[in-house]
C-alpha atoms as a PDB file:
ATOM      1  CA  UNK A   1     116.875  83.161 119.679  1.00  0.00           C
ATOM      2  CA  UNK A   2     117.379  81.303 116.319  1.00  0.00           C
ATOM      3  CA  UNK A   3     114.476  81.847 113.744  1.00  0.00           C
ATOM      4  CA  UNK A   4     113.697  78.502 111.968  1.00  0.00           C
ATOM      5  CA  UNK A   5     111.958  79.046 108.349  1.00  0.00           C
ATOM      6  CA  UNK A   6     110.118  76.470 105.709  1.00  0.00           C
ATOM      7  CA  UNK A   7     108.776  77.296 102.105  1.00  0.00           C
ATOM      8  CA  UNK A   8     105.769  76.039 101.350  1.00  0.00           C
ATOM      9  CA  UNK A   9     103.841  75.232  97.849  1.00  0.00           C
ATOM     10  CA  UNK A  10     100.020  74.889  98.048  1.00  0.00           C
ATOM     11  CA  UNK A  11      97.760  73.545  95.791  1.00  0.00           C
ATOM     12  CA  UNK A  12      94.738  76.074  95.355  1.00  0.00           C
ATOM     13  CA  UNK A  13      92.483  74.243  92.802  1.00  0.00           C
ATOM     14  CA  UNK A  14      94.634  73.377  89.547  1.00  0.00           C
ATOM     15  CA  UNK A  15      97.029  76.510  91.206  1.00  0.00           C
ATOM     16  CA  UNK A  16     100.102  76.443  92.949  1.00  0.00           C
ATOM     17  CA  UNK A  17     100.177  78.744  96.336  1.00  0.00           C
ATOM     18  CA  UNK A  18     103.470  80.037  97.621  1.00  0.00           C
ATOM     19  CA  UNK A  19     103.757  80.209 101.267  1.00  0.00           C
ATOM     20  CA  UNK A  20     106.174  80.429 103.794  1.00  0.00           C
ATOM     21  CA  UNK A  21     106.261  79.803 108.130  1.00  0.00           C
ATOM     22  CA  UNK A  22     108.687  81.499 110.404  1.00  0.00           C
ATOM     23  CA  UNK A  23     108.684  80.589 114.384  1.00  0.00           C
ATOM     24  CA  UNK A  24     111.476  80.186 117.113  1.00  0.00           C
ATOM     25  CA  UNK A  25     113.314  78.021 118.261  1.00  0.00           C
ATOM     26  CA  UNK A  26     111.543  78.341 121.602  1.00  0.00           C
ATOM     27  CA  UNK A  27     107.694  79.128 120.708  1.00  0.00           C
ATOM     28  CA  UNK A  28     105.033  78.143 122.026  1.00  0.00           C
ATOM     29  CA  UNK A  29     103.043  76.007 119.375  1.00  0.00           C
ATOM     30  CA  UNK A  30      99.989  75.963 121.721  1.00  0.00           C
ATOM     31  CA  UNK A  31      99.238  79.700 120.250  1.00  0.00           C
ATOM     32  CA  UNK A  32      97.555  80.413 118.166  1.00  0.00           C
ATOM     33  CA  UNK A  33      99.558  81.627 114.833  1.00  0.00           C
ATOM     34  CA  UNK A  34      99.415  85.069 112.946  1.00  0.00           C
ATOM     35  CA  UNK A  35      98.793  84.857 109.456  1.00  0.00           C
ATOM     36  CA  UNK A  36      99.774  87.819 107.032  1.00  0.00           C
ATOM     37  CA  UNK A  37      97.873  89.400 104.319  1.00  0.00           C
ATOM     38  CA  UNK A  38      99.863  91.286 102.084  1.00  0.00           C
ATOM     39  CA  UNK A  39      99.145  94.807 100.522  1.00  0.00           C
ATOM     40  CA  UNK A  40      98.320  95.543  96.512  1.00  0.00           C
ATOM     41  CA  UNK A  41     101.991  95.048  95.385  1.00  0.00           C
ATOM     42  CA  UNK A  42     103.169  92.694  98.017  1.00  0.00           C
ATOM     43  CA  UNK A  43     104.516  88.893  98.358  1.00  0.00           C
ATOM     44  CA  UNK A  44     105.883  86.744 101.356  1.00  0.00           C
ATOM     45  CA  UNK A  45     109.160  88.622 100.048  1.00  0.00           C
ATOM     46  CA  UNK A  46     108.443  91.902 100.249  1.00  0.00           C
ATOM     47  CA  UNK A  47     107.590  91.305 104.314  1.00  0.00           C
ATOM     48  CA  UNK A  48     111.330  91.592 104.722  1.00  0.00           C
ATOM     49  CA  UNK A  49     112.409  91.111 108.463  1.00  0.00           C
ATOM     50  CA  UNK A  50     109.108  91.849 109.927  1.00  0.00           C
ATOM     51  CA  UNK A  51     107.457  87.911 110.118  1.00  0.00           C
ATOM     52  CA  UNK A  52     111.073  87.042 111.684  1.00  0.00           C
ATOM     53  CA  UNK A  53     110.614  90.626 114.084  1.00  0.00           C
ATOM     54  CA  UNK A  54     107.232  89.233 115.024  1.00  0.00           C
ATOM     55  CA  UNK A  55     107.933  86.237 116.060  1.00  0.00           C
ATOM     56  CA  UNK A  56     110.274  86.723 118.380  1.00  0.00           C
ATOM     57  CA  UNK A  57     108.432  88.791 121.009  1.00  0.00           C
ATOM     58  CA  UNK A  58     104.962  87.122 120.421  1.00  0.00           C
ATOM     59  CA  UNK A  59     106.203  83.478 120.352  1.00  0.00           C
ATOM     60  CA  UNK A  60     104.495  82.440 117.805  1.00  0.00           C
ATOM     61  CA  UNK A  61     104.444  80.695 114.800  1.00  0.00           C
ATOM     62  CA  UNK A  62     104.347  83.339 111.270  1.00  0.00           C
ATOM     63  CA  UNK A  63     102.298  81.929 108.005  1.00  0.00           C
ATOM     64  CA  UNK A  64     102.747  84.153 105.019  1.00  0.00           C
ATOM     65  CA  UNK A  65     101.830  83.418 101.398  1.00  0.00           C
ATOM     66  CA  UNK A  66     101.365  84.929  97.740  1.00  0.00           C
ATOM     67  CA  UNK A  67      97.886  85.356  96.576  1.00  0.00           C
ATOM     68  CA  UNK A  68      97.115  83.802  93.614  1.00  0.00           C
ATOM     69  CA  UNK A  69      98.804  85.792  90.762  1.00  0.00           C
ATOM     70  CA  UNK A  70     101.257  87.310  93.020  1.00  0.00           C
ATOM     71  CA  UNK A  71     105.035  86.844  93.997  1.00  0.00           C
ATOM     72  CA  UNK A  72     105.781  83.235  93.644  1.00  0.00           C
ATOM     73  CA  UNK A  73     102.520  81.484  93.223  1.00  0.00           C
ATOM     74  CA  UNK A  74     101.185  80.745  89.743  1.00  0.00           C
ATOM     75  CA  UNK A  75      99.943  83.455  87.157  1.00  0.00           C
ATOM     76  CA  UNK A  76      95.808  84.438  87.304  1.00  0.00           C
ATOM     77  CA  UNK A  77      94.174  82.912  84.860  1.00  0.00           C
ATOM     78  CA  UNK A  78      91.952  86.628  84.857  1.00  0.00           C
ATOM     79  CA  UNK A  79      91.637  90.158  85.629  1.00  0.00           C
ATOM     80  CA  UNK A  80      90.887  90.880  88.955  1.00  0.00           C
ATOM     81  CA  UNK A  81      87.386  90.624  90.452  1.00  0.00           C
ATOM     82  CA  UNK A  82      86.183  93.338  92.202  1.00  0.00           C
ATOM     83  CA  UNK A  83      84.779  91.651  95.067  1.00  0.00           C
ATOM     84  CA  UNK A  84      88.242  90.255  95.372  1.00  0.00           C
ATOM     85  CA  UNK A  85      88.778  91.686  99.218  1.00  0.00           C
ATOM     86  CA  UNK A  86      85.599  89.516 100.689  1.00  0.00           C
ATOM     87  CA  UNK A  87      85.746  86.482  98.003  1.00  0.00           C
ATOM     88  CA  UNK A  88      89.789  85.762  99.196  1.00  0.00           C
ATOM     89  CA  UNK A  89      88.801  84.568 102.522  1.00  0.00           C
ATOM     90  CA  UNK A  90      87.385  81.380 100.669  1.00  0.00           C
ATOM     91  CA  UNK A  91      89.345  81.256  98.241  1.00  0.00           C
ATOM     92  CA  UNK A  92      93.308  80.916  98.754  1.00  0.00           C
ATOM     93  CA  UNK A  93      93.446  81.598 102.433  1.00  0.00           C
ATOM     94  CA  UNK A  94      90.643  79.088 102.972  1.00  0.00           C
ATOM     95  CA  UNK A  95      93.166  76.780 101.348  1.00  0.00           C
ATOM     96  CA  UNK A  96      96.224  77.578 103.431  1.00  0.00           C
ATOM     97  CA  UNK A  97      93.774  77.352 106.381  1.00  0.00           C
ATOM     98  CA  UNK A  98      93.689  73.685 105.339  1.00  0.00           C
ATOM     99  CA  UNK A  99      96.956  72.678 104.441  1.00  0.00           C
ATOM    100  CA  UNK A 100      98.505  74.106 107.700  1.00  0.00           C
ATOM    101  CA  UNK A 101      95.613  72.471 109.685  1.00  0.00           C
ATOM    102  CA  UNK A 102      95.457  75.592 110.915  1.00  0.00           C
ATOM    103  CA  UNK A 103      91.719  75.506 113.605  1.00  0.00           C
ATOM    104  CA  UNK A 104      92.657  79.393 114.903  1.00  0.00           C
ATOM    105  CA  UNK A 105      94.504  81.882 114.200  1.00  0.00           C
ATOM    106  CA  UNK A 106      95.350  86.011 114.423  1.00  0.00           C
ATOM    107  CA  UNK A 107      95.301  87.409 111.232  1.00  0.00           C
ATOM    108  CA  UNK A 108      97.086  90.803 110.267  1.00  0.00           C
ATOM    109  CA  UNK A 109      96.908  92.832 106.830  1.00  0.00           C
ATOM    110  CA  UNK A 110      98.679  95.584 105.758  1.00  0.00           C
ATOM    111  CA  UNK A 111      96.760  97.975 103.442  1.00  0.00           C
ATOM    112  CA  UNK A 112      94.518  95.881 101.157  1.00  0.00           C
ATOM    113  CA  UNK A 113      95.730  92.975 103.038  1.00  0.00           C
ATOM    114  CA  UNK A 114      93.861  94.496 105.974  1.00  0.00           C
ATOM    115  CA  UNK A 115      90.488  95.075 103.982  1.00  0.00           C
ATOM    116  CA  UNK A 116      91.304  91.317 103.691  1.00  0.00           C
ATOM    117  CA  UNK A 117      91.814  90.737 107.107  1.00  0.00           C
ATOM    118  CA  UNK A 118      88.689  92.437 107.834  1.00  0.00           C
ATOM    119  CA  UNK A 119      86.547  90.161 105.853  1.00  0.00           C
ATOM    120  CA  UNK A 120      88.423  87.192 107.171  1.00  0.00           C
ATOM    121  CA  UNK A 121      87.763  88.182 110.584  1.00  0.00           C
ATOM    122  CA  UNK A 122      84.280  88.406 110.069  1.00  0.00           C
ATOM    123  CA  UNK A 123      83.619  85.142 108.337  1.00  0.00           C
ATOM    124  CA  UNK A 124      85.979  82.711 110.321  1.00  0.00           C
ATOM    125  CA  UNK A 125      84.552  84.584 113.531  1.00  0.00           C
ATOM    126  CA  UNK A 126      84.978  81.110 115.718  1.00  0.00           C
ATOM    127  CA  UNK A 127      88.717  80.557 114.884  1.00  0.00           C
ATOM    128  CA  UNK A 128      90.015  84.160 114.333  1.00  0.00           C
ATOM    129  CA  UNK A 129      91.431  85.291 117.974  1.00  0.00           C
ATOM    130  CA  UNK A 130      92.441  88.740 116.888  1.00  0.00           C
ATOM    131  CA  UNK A 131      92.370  91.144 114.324  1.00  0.00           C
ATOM    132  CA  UNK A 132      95.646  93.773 113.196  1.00  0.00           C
ATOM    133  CA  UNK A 133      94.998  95.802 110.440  1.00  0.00           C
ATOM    134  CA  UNK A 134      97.938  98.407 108.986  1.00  0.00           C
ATOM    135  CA  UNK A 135      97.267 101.229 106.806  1.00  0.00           C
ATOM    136  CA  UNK A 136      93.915  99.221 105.703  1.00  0.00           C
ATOM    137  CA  UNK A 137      91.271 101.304 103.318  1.00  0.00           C
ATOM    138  CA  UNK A 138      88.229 101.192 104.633  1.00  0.00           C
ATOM    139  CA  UNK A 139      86.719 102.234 101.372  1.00  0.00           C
ATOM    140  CA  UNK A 140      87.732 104.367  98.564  1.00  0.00           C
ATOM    141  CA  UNK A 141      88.625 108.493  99.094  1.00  0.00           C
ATOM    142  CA  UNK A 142      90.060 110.570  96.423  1.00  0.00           C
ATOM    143  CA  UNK A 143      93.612 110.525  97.986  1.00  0.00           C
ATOM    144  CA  UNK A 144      93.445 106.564  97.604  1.00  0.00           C
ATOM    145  CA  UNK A 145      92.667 107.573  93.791  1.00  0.00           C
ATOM    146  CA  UNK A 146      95.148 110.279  93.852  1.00  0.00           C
ATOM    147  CA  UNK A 147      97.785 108.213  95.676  1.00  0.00           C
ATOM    148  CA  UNK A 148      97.675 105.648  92.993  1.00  0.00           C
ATOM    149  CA  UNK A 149      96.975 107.664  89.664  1.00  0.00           C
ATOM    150  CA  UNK A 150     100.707 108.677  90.569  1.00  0.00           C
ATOM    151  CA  UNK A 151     102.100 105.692  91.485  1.00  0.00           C
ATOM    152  CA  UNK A 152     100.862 104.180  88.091  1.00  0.00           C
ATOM    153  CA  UNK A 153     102.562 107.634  86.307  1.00  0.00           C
ATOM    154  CA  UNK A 154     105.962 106.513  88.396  1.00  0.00           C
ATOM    155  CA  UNK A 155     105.584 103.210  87.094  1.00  0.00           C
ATOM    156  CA  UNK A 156     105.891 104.040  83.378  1.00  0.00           C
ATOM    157  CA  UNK A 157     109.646 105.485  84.018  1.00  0.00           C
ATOM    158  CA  UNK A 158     112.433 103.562  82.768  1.00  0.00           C
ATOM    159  CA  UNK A 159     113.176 100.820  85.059  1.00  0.00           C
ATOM    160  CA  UNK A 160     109.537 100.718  87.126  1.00  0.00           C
ATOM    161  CA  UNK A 161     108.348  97.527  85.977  1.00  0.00           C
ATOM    162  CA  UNK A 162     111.568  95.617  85.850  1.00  0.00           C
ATOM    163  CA  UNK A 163     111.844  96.239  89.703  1.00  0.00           C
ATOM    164  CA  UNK A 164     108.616  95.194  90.526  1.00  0.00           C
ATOM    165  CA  UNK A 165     109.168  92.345  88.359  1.00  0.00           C
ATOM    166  CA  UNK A 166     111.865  91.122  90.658  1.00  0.00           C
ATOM    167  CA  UNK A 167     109.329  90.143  93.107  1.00  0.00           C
ATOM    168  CA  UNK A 168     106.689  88.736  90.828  1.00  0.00           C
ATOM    169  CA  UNK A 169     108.427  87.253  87.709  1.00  0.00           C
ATOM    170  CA  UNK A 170     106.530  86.998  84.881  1.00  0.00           C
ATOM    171  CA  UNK A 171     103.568  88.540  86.200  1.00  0.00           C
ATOM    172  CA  UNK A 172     104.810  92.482  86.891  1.00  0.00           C
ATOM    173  CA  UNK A 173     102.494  94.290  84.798  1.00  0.00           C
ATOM    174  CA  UNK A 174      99.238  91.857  85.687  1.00  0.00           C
ATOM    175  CA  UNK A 175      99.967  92.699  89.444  1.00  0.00           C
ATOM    176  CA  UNK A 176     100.617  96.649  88.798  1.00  0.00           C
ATOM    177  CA  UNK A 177      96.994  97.004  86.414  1.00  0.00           C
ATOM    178  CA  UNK A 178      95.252  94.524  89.391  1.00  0.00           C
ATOM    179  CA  UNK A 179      95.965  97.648  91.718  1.00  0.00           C
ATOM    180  CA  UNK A 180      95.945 100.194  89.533  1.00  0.00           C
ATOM    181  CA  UNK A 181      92.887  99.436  86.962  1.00  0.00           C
ATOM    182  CA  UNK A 182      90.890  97.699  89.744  1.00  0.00           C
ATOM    183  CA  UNK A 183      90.512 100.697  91.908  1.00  0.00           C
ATOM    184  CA  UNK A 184      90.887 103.399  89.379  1.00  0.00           C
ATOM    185  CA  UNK A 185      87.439 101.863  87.750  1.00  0.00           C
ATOM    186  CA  UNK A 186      83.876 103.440  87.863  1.00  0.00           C
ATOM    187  CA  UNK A 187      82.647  99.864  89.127  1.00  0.00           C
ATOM    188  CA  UNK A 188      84.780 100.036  92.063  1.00  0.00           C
ATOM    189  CA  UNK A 189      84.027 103.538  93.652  1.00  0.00           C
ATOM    190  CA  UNK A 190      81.639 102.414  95.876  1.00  0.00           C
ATOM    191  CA  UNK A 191      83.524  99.321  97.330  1.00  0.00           C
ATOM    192  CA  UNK A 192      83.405  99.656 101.161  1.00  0.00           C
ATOM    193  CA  UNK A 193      83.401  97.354 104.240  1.00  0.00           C
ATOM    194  CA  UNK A 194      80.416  98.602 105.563  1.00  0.00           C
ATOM    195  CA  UNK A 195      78.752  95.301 105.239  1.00  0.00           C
ATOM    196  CA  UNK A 196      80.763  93.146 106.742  1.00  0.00           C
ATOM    197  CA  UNK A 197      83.122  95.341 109.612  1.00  0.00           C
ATOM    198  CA  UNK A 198      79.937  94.736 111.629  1.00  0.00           C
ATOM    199  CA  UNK A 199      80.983  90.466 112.232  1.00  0.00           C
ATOM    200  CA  UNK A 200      84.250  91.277 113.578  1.00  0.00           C
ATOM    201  CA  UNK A 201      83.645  90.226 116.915  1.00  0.00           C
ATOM    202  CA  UNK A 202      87.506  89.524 118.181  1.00  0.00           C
ATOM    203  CA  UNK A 203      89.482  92.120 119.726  1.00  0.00           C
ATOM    204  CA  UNK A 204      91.282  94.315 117.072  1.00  0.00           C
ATOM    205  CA  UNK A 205      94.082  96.437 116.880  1.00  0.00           C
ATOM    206  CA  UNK A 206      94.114  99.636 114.233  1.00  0.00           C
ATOM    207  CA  UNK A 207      97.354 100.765 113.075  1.00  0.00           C
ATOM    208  CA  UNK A 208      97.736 104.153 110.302  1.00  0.00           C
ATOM    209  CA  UNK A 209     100.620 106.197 109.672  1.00  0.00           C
ATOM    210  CA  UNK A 210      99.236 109.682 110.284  1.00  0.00           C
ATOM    211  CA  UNK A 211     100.878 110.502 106.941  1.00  0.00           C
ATOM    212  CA  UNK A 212      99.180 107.707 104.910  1.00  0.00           C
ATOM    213  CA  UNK A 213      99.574 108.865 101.298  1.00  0.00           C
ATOM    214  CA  UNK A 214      96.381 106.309 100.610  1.00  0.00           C
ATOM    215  CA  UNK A 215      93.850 106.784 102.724  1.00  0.00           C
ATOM    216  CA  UNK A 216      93.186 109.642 105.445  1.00  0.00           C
ATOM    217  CA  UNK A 217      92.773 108.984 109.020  1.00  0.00           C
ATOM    218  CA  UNK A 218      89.155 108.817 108.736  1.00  0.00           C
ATOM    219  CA  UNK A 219      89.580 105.069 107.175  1.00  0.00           C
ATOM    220  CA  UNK A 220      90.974 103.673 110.324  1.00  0.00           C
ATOM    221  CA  UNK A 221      88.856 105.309 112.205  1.00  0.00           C
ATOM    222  CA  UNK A 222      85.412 103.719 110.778  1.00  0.00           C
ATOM    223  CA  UNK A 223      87.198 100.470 111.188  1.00  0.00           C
ATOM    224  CA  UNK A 224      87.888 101.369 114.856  1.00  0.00           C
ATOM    225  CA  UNK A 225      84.337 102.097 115.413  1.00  0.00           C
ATOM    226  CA  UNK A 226      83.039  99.442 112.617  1.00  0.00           C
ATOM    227  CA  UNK A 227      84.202  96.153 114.500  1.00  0.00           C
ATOM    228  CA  UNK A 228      82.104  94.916 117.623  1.00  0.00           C
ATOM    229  CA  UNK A 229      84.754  93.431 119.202  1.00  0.00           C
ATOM    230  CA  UNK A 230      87.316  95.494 121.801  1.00  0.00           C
ATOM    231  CA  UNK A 231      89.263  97.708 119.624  1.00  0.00           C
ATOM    232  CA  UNK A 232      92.626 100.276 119.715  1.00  0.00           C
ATOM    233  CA  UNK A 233      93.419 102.486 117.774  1.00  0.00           C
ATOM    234  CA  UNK A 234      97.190 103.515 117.111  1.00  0.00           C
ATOM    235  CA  UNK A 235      97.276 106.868 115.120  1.00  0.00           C
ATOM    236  CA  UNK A 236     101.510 106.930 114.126  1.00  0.00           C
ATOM    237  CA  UNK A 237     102.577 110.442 114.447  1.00  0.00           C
ATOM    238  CA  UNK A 238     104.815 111.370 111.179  1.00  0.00           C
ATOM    239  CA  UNK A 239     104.198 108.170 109.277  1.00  0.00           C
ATOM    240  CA  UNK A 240     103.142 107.195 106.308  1.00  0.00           C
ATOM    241  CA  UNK A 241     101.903 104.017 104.328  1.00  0.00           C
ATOM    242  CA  UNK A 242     104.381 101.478 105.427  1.00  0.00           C
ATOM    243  CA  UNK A 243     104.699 101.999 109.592  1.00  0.00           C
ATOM    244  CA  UNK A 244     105.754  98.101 110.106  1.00  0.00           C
ATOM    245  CA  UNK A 245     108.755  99.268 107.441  1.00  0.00           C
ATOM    246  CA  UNK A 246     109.826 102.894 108.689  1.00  0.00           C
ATOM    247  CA  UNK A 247     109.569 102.356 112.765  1.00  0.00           C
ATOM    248  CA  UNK A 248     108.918  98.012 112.653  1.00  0.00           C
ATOM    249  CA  UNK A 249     110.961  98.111 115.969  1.00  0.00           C
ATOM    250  CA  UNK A 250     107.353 100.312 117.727  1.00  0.00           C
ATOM    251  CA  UNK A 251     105.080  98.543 115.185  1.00  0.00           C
ATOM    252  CA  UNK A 252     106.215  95.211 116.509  1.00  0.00           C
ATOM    253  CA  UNK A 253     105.706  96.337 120.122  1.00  0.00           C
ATOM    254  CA  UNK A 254     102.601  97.578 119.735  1.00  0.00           C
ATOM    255  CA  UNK A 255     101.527  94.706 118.178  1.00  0.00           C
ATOM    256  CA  UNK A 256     103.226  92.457 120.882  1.00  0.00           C
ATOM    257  CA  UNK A 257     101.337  94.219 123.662  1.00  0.00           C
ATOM    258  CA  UNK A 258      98.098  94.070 122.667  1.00  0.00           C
ATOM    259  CA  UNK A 259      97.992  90.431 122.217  1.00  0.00           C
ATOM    260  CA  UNK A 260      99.726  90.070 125.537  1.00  0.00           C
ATOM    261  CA  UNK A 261      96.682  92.172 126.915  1.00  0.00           C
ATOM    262  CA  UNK A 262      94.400  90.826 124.877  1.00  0.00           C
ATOM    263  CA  UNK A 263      94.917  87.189 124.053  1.00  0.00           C
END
C-alpha cells in the first residue's frame, strides 16, 4: 500500500500555516479525515511515521500542521496567551478547516494537542465524529510542573536548543519559553477543562502511558468521565509520555479499532 503525501502552506491572517496530508493509495475519501494536534514541542515533523502508520489501517486521509509559531509556519508575533488551548480551535485550525474544505472530521491530540482536541471537540460538536486524546493534561498537577521545571534545566546543556532548533528554525527558544514560562506561571495554575469537557458529545477514545512523566493517571481519567459522549479508556501498562512513539504498532491498533467500532 503506497502512502501518497502533499505539503501544504496556509494563509492564517497575514501568517503562513504549514501543513501537510498523508492518505493511501486505496482510501476511502468518503471518511471522514483525522486531523492531528501536536504536543508543546511538536511540528508535522516530529509525528515521524505515525500519520503514514495511521493511515494505512483506518483508510483515511491524515491532515497535520504547525501551529502558528511552531515548526515550519511563520514566527508569533507574541508570547503565548494563556487561553491558548480553547482560543486555537478558531484560530489556526479553524483556518485549515477551511482551506481543506474539510465539513467533518476525527481529531486526535497528543499531550497539549489533546487539551486542544478537547476544546475542538466541543465547539465543532456537528462535524467532529470522534475524539483521541494521548497523554492529554486535563489540568495542571505538580508532576506536570515538576516534569517540566526539569526539562527546561535539560534544556540549558550544551547542545539543547540547537536540537530543538532543527525542527523549528529560528524560533527554538520562543517555542521552549511558550511551554515552559506558560505553564510554569502563577496565572496559569488554575487552567483546567472543566468548562468545556462537558460539550464533547462524540465518542472518544483516552489513551495515557501509565508512566506519564506529565500528568498522573488521574488526568485521563476526568477526561474519561468529563466527555458525554461514549468513551474508553486505554491505561498503557509501562509507558510513558509518548505511547504512539514507544509501542505506535498497539497505539495504532487501538486507535484503528475503536473507530471501526465506533464510526
Amino acid at each position: 500500500m503506497k502512502i501518497l503525501e502533499e505539503v501544504h502552506q496556509i494563509q492564517y491572517t497575514e501568517y503562513r500555516i504549514h501543513a501537510k496530508k498523508w492518505q493511501t493509495d486505496s482510501g476511502d475519501l468518503s471518511l471522514a479525515p483525522i486531523i492531528l494536534m501536536h504536543d508543546s514541542l511538536g511540528s508535522v515533523s516530529l509525528w515521524r511515521d505515525f500519520p503514514a502508520q495511521l493511515a494505512q489501517p483506518t483508510g483515511r486521509v491524515i491532515y497535520a500542521y504547525d501551529r502558528l509559531g511552531f515548526g515550519l509556519s511563520d514566527a508569533h508575533p507574541t508570547s503565548l496567551a494563556y487561553s491558548f488551548v480553547s482560543t486555537e480551535a478558531t484560530q489556526c485550525f479553524k483556518a485549515v478547516l477551511d482551506y481543506f474544505s474539510i465539513q467533518d472530521f476525527i481529531i486526535l491530540g497528543h499531550s497539549v494537542g489533546g487539551g486542544m482536541s478537547i476544546a475542538i471537540a466541543a465547539i465543532y460538536a456537528e462535524c467532529c465524529h470522534a475524539l483521541i486524546t494521548i497523554s492529554a493534561q486535563y489540568t495542571v498537577e505538580e508532576l506536570t510542573l515538576a516534569g517540566i521545571r526539569e526539562a527546561k534545566l535539560g534544556f540549558q546543556q550544551a547542545g539543547q536548543i540547537e536540537r530543538l532548533a532543527k525542527y523549528h528554525p529560528n524560533k527554538a527558544q520562543w517555542v521552549l519559553d511558550a511551554w515552559t514560562e506558560t505553564w510554569l506561571a502563577p496565572a496559569f495554575q488554575d487552567w483546567s477543562l472543566a468548562e468545556i469537557i462537558g460539550g464533547v458529545c462524540c465518542p472518544t477514545l483516552v489513551i495515557h502511558g501509565e508512566l506519564d512523566e506529565y500528568a498522573t493517571t488521574a488526568q485521563p481519567q476526568q477526561i474519561f468521565s468529563g466527555v458525554t459522549g461514549q468513551a474508553e479508556l486505554q491505561i498503557l501498562e509501562g509507558l510513558h509520555h509518548m505511547p504512539h512513539k514507544e509501542q505506535p504498532d498497539l497505539v495504532v491498533a487501538l486507535i484503528a479499532d475503536f473507530l471501526e467500532a465506533n464510526i
